[in-house]
C-alpha atoms as a PDB file:
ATOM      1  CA  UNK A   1       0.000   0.000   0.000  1.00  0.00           C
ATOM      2  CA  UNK A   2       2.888   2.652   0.920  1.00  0.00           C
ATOM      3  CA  UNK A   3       4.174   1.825  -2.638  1.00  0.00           C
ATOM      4  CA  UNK A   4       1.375   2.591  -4.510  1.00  0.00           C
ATOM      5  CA  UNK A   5       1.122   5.647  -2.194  1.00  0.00           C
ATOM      6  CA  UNK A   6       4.717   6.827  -2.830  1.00  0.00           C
ATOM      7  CA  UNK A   7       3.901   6.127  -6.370  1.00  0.00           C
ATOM      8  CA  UNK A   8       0.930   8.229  -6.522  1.00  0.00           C
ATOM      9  CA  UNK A   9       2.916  10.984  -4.361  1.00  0.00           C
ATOM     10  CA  UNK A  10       5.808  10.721  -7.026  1.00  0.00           C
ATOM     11  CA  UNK A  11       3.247  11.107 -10.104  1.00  0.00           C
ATOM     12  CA  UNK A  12       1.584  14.436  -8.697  1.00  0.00           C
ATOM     13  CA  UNK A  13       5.119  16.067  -7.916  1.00  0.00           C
ATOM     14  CA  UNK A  14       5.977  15.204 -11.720  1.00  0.00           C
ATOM     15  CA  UNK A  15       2.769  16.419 -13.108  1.00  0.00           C
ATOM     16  CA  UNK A  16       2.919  19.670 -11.531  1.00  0.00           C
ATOM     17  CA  UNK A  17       6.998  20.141 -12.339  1.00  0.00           C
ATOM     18  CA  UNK A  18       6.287  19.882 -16.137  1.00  0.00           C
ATOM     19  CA  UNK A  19       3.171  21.876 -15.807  1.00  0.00           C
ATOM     20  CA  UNK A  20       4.483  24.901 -13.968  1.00  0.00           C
ATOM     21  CA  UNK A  21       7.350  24.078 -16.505  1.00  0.00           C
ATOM     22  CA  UNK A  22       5.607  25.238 -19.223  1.00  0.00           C
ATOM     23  CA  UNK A  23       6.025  29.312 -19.716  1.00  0.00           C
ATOM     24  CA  UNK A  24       3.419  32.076 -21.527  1.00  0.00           C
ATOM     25  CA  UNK A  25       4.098  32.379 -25.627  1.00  0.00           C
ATOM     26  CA  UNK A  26       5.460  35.854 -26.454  1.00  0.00           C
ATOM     27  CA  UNK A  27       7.105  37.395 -23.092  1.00  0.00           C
ATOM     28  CA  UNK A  28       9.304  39.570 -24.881  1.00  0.00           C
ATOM     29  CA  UNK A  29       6.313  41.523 -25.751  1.00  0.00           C
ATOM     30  CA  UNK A  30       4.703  41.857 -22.351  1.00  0.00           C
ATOM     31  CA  UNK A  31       4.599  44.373 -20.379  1.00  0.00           C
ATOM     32  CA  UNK A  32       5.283  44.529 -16.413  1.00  0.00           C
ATOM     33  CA  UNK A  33       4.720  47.078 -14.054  1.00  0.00           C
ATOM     34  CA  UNK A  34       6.275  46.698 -10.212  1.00  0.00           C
ATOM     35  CA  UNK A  35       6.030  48.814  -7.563  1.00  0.00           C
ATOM     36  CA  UNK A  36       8.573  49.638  -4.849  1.00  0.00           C
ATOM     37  CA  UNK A  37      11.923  49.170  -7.347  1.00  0.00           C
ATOM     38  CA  UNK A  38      14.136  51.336  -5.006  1.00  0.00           C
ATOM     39  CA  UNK A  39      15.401  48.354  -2.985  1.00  0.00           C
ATOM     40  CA  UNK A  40      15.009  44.883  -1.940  1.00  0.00           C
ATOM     41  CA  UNK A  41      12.638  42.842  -3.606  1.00  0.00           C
ATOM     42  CA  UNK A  42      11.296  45.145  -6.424  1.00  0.00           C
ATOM     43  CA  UNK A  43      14.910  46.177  -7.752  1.00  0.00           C
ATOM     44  CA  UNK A  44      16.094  42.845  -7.588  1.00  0.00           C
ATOM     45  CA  UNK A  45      12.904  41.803  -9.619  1.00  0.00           C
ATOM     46  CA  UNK A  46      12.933  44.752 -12.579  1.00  0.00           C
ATOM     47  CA  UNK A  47      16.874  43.910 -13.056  1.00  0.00           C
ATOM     48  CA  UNK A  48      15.672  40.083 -13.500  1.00  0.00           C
ATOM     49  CA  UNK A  49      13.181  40.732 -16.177  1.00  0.00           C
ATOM     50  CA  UNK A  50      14.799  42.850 -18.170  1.00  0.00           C
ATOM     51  CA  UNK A  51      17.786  40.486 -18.290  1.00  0.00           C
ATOM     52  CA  UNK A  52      15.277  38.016 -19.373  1.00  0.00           C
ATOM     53  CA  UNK A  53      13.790  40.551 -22.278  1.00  0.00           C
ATOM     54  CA  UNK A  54      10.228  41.863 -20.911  1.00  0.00           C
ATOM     55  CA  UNK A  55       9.012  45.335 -21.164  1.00  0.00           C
ATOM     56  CA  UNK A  56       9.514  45.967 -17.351  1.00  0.00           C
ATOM     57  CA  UNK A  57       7.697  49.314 -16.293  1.00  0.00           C
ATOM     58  CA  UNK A  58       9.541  49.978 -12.725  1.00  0.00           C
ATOM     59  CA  UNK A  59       7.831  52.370  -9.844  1.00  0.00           C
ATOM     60  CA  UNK A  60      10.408  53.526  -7.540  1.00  0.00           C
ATOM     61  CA  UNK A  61       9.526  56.075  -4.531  1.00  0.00           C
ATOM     62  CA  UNK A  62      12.346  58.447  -5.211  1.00  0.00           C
ATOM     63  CA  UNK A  63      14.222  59.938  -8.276  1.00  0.00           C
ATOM     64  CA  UNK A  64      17.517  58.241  -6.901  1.00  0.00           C
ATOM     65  CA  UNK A  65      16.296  55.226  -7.272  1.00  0.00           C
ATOM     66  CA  UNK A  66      15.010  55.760 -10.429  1.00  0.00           C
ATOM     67  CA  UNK A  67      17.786  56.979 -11.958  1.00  0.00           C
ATOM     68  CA  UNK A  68      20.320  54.237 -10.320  1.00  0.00           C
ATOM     69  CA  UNK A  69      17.172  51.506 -11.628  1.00  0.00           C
ATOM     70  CA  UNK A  70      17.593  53.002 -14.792  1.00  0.00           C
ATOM     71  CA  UNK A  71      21.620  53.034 -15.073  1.00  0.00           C
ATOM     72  CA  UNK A  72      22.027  49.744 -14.636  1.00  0.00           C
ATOM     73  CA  UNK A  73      19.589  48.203 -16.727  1.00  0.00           C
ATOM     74  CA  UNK A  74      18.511  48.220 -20.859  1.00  0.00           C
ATOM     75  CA  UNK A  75      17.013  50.398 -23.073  1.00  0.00           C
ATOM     76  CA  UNK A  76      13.578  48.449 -22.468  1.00  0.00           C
ATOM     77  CA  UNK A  77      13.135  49.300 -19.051  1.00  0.00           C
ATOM     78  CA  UNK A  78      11.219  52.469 -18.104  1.00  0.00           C
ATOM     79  CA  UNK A  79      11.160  54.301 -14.974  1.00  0.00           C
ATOM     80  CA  UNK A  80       8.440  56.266 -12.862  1.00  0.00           C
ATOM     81  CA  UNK A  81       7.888  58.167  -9.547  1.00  0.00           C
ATOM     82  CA  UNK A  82       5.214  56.491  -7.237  1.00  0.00           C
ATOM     83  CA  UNK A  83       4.204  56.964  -4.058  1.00  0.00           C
ATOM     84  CA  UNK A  84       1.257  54.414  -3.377  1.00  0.00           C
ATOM     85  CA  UNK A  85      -0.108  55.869  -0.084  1.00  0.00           C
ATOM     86  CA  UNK A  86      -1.102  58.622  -2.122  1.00  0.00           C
ATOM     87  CA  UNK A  87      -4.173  58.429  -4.978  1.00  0.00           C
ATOM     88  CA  UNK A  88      -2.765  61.376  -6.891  1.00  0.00           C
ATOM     89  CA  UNK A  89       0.526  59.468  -7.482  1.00  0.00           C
ATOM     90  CA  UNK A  90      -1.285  56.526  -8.462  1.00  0.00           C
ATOM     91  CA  UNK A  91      -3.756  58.147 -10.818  1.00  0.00           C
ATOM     92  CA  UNK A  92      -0.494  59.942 -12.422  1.00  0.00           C
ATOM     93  CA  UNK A  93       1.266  56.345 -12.406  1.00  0.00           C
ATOM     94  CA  UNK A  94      -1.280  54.813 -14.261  1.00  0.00           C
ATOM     95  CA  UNK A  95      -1.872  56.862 -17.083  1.00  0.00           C
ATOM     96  CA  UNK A  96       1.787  56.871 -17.433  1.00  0.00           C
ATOM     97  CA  UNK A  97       1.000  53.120 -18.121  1.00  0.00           C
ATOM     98  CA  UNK A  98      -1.623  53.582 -20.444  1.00  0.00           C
ATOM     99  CA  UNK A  99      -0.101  55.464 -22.287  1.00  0.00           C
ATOM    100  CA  UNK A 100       3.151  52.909 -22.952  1.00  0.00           C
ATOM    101  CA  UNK A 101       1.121  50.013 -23.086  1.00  0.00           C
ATOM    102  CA  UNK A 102      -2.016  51.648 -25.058  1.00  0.00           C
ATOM    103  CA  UNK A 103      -4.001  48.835 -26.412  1.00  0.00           C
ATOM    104  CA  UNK A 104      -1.625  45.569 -25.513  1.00  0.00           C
ATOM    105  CA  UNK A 105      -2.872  46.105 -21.749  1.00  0.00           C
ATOM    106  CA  UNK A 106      -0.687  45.001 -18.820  1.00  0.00           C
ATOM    107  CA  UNK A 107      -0.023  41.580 -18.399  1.00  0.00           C
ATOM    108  CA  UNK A 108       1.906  41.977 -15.229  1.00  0.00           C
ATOM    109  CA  UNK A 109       1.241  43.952 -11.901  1.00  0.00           C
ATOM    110  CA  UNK A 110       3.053  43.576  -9.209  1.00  0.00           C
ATOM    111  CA  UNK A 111       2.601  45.173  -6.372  1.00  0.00           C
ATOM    112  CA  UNK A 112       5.701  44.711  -3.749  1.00  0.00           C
ATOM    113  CA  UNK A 113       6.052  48.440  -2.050  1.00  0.00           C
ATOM    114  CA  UNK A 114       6.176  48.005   1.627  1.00  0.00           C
ATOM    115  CA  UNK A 115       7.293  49.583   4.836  1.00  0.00           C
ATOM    116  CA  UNK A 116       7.759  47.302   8.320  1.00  0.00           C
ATOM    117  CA  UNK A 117       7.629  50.367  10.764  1.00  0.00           C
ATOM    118  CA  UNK A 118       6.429  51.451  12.996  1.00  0.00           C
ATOM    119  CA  UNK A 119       6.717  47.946  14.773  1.00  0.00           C
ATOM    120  CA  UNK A 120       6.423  47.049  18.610  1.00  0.00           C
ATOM    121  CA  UNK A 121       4.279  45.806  21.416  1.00  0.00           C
ATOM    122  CA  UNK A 122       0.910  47.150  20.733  1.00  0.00           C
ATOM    123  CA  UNK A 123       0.698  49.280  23.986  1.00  0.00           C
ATOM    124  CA  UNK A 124       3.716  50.887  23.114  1.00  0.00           C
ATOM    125  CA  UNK A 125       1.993  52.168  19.591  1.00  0.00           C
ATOM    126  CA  UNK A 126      -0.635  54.831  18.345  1.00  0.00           C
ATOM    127  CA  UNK A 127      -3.591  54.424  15.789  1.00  0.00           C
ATOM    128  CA  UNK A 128      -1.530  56.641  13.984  1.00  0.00           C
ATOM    129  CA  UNK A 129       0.891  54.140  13.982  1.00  0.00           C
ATOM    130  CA  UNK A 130      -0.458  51.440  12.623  1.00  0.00           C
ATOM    131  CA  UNK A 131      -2.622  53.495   9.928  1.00  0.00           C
ATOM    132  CA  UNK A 132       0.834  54.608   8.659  1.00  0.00           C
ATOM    133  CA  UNK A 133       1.821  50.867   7.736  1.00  0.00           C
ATOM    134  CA  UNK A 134      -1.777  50.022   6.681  1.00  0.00           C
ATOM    135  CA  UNK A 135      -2.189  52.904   4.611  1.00  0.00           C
ATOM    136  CA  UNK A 136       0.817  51.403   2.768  1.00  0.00           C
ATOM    137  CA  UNK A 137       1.035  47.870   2.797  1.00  0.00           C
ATOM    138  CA  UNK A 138      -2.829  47.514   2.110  1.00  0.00           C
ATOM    139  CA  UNK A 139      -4.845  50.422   1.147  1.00  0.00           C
ATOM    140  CA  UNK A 140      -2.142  51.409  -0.466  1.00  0.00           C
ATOM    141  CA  UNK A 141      -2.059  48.178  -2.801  1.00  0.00           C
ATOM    142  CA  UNK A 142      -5.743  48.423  -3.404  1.00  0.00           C
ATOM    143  CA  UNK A 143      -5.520  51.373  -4.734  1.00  0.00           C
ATOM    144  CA  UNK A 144      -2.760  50.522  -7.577  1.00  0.00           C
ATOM    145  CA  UNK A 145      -4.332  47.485  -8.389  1.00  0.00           C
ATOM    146  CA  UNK A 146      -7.958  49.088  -8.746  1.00  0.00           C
ATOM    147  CA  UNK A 147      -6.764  51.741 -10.755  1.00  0.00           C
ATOM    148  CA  UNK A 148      -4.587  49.218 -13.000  1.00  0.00           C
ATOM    149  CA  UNK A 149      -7.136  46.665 -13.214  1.00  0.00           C
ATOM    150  CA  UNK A 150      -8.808  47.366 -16.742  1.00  0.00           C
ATOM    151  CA  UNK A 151      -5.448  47.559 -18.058  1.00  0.00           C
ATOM    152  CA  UNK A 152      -4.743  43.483 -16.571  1.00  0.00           C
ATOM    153  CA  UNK A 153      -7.989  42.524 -17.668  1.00  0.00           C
ATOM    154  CA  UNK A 154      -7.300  43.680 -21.148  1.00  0.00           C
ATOM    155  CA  UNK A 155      -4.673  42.008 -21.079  1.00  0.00           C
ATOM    156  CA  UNK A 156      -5.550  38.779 -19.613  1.00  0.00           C
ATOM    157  CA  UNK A 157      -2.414  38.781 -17.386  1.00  0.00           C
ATOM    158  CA  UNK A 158      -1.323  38.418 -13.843  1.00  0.00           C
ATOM    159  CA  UNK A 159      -1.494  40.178 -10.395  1.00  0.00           C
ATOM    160  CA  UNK A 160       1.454  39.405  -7.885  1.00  0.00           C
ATOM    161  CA  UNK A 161       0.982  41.102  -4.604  1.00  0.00           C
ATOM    162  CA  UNK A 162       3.514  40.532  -1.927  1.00  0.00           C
ATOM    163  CA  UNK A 163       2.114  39.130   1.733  1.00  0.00           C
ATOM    164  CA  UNK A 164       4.510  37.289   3.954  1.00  0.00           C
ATOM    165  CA  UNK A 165       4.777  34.574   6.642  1.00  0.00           C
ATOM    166  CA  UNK A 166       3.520  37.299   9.098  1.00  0.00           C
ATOM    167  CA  UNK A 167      -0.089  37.239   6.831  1.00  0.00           C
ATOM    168  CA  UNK A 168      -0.350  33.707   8.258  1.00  0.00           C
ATOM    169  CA  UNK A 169       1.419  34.010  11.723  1.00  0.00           C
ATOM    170  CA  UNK A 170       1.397  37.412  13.572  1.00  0.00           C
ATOM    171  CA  UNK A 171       4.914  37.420  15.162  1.00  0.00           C
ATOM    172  CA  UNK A 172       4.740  41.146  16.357  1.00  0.00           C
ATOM    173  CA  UNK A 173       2.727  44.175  17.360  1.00  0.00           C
ATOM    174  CA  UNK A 174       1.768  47.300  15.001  1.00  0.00           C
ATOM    175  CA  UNK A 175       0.221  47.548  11.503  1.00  0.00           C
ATOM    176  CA  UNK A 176       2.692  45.204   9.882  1.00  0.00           C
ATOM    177  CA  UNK A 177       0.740  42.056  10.376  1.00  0.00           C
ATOM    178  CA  UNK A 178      -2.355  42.958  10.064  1.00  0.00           C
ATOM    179  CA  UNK A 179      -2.000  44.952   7.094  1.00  0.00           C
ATOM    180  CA  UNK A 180      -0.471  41.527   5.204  1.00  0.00           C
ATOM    181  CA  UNK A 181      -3.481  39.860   6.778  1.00  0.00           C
ATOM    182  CA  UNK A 182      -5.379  42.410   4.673  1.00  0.00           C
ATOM    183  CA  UNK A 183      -3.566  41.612   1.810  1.00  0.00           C
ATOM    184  CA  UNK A 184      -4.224  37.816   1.814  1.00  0.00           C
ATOM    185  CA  UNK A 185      -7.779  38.804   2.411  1.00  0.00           C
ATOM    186  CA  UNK A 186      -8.034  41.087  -0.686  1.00  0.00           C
ATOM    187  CA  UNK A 187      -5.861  38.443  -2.833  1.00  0.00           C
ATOM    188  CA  UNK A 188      -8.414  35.906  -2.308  1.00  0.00           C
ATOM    189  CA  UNK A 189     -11.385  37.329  -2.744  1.00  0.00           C
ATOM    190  CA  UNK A 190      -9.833  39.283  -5.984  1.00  0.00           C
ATOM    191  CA  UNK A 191      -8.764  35.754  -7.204  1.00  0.00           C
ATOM    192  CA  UNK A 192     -12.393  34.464  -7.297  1.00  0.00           C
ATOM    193  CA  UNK A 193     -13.732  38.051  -8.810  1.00  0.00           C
ATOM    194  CA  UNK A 194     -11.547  37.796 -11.547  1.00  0.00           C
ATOM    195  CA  UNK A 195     -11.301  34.124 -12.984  1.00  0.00           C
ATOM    196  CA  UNK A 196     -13.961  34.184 -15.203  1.00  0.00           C
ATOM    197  CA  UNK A 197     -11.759  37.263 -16.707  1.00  0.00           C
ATOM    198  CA  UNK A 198      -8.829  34.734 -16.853  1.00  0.00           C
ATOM    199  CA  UNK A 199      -6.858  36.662 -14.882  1.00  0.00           C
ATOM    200  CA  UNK A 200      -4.702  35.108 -12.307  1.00  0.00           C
ATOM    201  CA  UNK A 201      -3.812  35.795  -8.754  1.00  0.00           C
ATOM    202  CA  UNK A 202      -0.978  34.926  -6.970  1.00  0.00           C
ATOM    203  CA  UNK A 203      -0.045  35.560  -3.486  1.00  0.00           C
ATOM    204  CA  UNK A 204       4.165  35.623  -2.776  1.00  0.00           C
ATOM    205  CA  UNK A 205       4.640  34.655   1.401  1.00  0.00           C
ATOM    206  CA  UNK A 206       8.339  35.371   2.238  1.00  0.00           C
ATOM    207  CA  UNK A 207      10.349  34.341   5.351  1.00  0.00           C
ATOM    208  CA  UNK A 208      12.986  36.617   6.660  1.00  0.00           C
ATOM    209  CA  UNK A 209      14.890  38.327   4.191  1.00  0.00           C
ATOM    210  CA  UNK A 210      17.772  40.956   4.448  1.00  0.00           C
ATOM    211  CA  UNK A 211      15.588  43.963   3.243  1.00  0.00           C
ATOM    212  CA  UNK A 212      15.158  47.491   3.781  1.00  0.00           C
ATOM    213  CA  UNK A 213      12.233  46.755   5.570  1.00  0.00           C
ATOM    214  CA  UNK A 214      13.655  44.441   8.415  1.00  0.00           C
ATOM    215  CA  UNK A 215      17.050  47.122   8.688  1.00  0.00           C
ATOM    216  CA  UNK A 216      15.170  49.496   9.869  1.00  0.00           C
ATOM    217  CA  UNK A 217      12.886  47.823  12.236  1.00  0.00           C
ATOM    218  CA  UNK A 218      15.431  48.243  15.253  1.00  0.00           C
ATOM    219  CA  UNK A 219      16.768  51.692  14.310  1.00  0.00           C
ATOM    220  CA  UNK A 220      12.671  52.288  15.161  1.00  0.00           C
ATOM    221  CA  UNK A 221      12.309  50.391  18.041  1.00  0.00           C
ATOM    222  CA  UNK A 222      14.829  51.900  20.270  1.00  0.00           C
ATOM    223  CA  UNK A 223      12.913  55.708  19.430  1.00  0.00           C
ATOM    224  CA  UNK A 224       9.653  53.799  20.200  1.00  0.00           C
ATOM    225  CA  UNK A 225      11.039  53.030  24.097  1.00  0.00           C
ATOM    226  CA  UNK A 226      12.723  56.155  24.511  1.00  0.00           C
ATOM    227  CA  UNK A 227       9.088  58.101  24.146  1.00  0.00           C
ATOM    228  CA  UNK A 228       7.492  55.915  26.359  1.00  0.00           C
ATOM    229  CA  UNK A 229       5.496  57.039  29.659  1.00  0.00           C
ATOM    230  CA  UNK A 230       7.059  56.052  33.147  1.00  0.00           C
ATOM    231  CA  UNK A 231       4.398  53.910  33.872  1.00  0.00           C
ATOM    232  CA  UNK A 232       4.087  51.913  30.460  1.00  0.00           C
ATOM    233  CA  UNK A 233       8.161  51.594  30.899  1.00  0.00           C
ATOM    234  CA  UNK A 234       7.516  50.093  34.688  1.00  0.00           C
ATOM    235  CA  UNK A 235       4.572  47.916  33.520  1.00  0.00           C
ATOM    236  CA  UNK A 236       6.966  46.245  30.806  1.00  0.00           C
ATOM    237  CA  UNK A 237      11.004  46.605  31.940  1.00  0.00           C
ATOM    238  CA  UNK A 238      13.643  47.240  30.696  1.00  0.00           C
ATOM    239  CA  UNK A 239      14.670  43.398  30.323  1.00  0.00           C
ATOM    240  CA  UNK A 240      11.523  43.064  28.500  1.00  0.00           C
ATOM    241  CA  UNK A 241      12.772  45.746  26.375  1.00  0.00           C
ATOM    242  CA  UNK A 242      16.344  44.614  25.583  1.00  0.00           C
ATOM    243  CA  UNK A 243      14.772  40.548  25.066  1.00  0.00           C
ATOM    244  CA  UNK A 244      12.268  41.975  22.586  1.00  0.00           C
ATOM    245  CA  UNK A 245      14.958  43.864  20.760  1.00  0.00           C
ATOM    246  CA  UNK A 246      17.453  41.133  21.066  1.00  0.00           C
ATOM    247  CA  UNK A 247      14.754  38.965  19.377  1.00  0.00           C
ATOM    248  CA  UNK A 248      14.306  40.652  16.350  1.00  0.00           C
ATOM    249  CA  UNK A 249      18.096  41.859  15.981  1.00  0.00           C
ATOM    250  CA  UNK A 250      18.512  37.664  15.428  1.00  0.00           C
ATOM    251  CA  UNK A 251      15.431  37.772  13.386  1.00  0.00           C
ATOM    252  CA  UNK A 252      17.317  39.797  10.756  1.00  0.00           C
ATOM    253  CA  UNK A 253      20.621  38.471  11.474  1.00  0.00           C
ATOM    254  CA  UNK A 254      19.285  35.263  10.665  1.00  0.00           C
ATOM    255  CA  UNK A 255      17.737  36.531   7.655  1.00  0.00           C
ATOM    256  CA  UNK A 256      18.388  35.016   4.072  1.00  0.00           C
ATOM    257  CA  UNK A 257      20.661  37.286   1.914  1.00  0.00           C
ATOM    258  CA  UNK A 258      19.416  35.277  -1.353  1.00  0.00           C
ATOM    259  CA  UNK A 259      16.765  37.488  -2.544  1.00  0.00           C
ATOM    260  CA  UNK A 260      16.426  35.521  -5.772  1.00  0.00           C
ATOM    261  CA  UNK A 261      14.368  33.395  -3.595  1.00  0.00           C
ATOM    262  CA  UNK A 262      11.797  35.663  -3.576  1.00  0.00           C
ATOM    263  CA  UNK A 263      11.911  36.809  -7.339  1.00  0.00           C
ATOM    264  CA  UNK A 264      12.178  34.005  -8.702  1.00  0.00           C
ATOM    265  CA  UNK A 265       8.664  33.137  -7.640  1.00  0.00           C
ATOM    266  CA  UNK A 266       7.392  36.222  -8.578  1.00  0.00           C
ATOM    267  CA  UNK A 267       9.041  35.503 -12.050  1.00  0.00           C
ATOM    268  CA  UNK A 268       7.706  32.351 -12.054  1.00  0.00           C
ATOM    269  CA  UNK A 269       3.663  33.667 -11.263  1.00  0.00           C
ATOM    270  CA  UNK A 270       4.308  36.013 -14.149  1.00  0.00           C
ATOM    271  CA  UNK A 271       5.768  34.120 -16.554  1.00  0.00           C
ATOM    272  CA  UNK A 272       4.507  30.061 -15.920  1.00  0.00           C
ATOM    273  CA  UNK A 273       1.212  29.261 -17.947  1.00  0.00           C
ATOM    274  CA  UNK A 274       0.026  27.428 -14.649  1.00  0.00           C
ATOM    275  CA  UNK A 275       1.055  29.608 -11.837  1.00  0.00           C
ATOM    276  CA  UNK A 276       0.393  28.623  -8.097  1.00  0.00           C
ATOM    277  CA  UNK A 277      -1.734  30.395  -5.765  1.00  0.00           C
ATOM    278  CA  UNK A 278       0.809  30.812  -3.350  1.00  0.00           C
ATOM    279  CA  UNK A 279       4.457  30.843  -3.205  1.00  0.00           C
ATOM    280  CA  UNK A 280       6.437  30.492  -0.300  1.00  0.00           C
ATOM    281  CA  UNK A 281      10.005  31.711  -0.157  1.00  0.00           C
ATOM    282  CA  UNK A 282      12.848  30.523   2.333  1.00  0.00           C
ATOM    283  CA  UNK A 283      12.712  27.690   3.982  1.00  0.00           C
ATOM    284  CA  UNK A 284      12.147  29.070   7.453  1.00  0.00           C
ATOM    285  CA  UNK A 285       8.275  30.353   5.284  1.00  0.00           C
ATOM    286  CA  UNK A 286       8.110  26.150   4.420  1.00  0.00           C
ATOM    287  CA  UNK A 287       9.251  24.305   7.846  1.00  0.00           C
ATOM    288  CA  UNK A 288       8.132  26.610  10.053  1.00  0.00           C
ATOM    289  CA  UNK A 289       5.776  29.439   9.557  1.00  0.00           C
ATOM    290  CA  UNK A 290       3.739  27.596   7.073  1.00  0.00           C
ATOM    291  CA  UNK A 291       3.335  24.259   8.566  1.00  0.00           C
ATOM    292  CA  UNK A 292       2.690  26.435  11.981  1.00  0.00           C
ATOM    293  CA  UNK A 293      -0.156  28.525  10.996  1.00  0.00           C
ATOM    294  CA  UNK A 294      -2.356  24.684  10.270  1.00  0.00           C
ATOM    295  CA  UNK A 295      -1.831  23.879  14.029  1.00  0.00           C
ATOM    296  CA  UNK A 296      -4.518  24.934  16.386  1.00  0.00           C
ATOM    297  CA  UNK A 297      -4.394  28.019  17.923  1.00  0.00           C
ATOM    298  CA  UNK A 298      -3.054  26.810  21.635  1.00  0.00           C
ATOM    299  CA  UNK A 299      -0.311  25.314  19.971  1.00  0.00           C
ATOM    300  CA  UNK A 300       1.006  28.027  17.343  1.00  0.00           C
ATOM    301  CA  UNK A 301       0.267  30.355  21.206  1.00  0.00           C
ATOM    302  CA  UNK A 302       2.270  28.472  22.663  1.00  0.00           C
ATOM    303  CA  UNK A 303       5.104  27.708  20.284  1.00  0.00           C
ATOM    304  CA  UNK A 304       4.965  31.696  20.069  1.00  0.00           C
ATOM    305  CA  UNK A 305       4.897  32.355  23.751  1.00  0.00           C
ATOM    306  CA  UNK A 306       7.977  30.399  24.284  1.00  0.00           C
ATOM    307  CA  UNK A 307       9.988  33.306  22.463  1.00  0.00           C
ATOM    308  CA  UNK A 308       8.510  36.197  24.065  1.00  0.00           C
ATOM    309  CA  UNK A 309       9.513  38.042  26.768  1.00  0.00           C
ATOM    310  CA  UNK A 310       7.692  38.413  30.700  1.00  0.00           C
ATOM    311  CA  UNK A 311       6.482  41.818  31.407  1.00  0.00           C
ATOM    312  CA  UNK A 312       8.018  42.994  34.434  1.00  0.00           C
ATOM    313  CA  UNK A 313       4.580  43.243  35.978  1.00  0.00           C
ATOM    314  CA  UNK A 314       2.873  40.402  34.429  1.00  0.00           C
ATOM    315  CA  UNK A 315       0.770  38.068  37.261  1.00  0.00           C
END
């Protein structure tokens, strides 16, 4: 019986290698536009498909980055300003896009502009706080992907939206996990609203990765203690202070360095005729995170627990 199992196992893992093997006819004349192509993830991304010959459209936050994007890349690649928290920007950004891609539409969006801060226990935070990730991270997305919808349905093509392990497991406090919550949310239900378009939907889940995003999550926290009250300070510690910093100072010293890890599935839900509807990248996302967030909830509580710190006045 565990034969015919393994064999059965075997056949499904070959199936879907020569499936997701098989790539979309004509890339070279496609067009892809990614937000957030300063740093990290996006840059690494726009530099990989234009060595690979698409029509990448990158969005970078600041004219630096643009410029650098555009030095050291082709002729193919174009460049824009975009600042996604803001509708304006976005309405400018897509007509920019209309008007390169006119009637070809946009086969690729992919929307991977993020910040991480601010980040701490949730008592230590304002609503102001988290709205500033949120209004990023989520709303934000929605916005770019509403506005550049018509253009990916015209197209028939593909949205990519970058969540993360922390949209399946909340690790921290502050508006980074809930707004990648949000994200999986809108993926989902945007997945079902567009197939009979046949447009897909895919959803990228990192691990830790050496990013902008997680270098500048301690700069932030120590600011965040240093305005504390007294009496939040006395609740908590100091201990708990230094253990929670501690913890995510390993966090992103642990963190892979091999962003290709990342953009390579996001080349892969762009470019594969059968692209999943997740991806998870590093293998902390697959052996841990992932398999975690099936468990019940006492047990991912208490597997979580077991690395947090004890307020100082905690009964």
């Amino acid at each position: 019986m565990w034969f015919y199992l393994a064999v059965l196992v075997g056949l499904y893992f070959l199936l879907r290698w020569y499936r997701e093997g098989q790539t979309v006819e004509n890339l070279r004349e496609k067009y892809i536009f990614i937000t957030g192509c300063d740093s990290g993830f996006g840059n690494k991304l726009a530099k990989q498909l234009d060595a690979g010959g698409l029509r990448v459209l990158a969005a970078c936050y600041t004219q630096k980055g643009a410029e650098e994007l555009q030095r050291l890349t082709s002729d193919r690649l174009k460049t824009t300003i975009l600042d996604i928290s803001n509708t304006e920007s976005v309405v400018a950004a897509t007509e920019w896009v209309k008007g390169i891609v006119k009637n070809k539409g946009l086969w690729g969006l992919v929307n991977n502009a993020g910040i991480g801060i601010p980040v701490g226990p949730n008592e230590w935070l304002t609503k102001d706080d988290f709205a500033k990730v949120i209004n990023v991270n989520l709303l934000g997305l929605i916005d770019v992907t509403l506005h550049m919808l018509p253009l990916v349905r015209a197209a028939r093509g593909r949205i990519v939206n970058v969540s993360s392990v922390m949209g399946r497991i909340t690790g921290f406090g502050g508006g980074y996990c809930p707004s990648k919550y949000g994200v999986e949310a809108f993926s989902d239900c945007l997945r079902r609203e567009l197939l009979p378009f046949r447009v897909r939907v895919s959803i990228i889940e990192p691990g830790a990765f050496a990013n902008p995003i997680a270098n500048t999550v301690q700069e932030y926290m120590k600011g965040t203690w240093d305005r504390l009250p007294s009496d939040i300070k006395d609740t908590y510690g100091y201990h708990y202070f230094e253990f929670y910093f501690t913890a995510l100072q390993d966090l992103i010293k642990n963190a892979s360095s091999n962003l290709y890890l990342v953009t390579d599935c996001m080349e892969h839900a762009l470019t594969s005729r059968y692209p999943r509807t997740r991806y998870s990248a590093g293998w902390d996302a697959k052996l841990f995170y992932i398999p975690l967030s099936y468990m019940p909830t006492f047990v991912i509580d208490y597997v979580m627990a077991r690395s947090s710190p004890k307020p100082a006045q905690a009964v």
